[in-house]
Protein backbone atom coordinates (compact mmCIF):
# COMPACT_ATOMS: atom_id res chain seq x y z
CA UNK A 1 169.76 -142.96 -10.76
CA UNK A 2 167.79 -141.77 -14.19
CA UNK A 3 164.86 -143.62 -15.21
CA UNK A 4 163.48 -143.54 -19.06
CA UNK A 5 160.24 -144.95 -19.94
CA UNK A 6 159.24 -146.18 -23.17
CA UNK A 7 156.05 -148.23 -24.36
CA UNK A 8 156.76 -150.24 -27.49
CA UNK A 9 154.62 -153.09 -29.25
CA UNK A 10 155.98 -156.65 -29.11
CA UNK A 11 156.96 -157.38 -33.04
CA UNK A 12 155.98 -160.25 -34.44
CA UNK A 13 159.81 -161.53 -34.02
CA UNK A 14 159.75 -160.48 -30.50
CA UNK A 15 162.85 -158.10 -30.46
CA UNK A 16 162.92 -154.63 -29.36
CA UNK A 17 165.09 -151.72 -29.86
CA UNK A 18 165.60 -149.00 -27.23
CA UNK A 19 166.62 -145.91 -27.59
CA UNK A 20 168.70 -145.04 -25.04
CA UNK A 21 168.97 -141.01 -24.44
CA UNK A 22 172.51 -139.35 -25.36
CA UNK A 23 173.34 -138.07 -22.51
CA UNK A 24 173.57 -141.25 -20.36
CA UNK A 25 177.82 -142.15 -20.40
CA UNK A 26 178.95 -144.68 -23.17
CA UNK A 27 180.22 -148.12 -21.45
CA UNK A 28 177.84 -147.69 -18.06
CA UNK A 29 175.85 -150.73 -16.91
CA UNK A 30 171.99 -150.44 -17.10
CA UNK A 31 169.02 -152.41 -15.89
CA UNK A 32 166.37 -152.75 -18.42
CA UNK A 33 163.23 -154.45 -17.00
CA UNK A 34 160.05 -155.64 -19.04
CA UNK A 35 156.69 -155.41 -18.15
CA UNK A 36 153.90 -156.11 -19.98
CA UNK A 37 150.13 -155.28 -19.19
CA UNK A 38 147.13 -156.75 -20.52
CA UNK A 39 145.13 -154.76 -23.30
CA UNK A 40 141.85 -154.26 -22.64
CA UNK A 41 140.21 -156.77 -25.33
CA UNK A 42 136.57 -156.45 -24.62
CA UNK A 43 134.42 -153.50 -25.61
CA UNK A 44 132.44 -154.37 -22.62
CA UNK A 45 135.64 -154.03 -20.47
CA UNK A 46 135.77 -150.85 -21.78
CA UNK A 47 132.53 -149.68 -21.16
CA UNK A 48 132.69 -150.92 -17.81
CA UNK A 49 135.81 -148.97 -16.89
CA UNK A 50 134.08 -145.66 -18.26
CA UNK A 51 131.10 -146.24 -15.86
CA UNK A 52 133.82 -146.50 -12.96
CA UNK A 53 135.58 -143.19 -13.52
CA UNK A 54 132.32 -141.20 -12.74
CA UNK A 55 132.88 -142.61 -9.28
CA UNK A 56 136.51 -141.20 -8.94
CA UNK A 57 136.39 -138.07 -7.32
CA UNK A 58 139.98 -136.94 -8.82
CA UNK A 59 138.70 -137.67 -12.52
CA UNK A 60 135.81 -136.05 -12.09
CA UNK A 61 137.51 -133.03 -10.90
CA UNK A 62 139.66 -132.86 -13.54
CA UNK A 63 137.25 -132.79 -16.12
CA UNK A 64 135.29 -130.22 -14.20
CA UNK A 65 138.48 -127.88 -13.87
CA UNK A 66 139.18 -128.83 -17.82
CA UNK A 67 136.15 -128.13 -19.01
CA UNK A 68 135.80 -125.05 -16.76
CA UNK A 69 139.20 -123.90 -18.85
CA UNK A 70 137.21 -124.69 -22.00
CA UNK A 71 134.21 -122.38 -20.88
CA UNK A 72 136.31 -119.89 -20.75
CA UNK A 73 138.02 -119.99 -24.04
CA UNK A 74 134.66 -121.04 -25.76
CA UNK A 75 133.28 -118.25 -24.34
CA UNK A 76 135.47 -115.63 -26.08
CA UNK A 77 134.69 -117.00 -29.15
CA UNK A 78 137.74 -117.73 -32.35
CA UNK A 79 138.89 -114.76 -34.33
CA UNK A 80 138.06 -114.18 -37.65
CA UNK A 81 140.75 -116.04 -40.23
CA UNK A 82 141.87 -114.44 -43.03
CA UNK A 83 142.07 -116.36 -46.54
């Protein structure tokens, strides 16, 4: 079994096209299954979500480890560009 993901907006005439990769076999039956989440419609929502990551341990040692990488480049500074 092969899965393929793909996130597409709903049209306003409500029909999608999917692009279905070229290596799966012409003529073999597939299961295409919808499922739709919410956007998040509120700012507040938003904002409320932000204040939550801080409390996940696995975000916030991602960003550390990200911006630890950062450091690092930051720290050796950009070369000079020619024009």
């Amino acid at each position: 079994m092969e899965a393929v993901k793909q996130i597409l907006r709903i049209p306003r005439n409500h029909e999608l096209k999917i692009k279905v990769p070229k290596d799966f076999p012409e003529n073999e039956t597939v299961e295409v299954i919808l499922i739709m989440t919410k956007r998040q419609d509120s700012f507040k929502q938003k904002i409320q979500e932000l204040k939550e990551a801080v409390k996940d341990n696995r975000f916030m040692n991602d960003l550390r480890e990200v911006s630890d990488d950062f450091n690092t480049v930051d720290s050796e500074g950009w070369p000079d560009e020619e024009v």
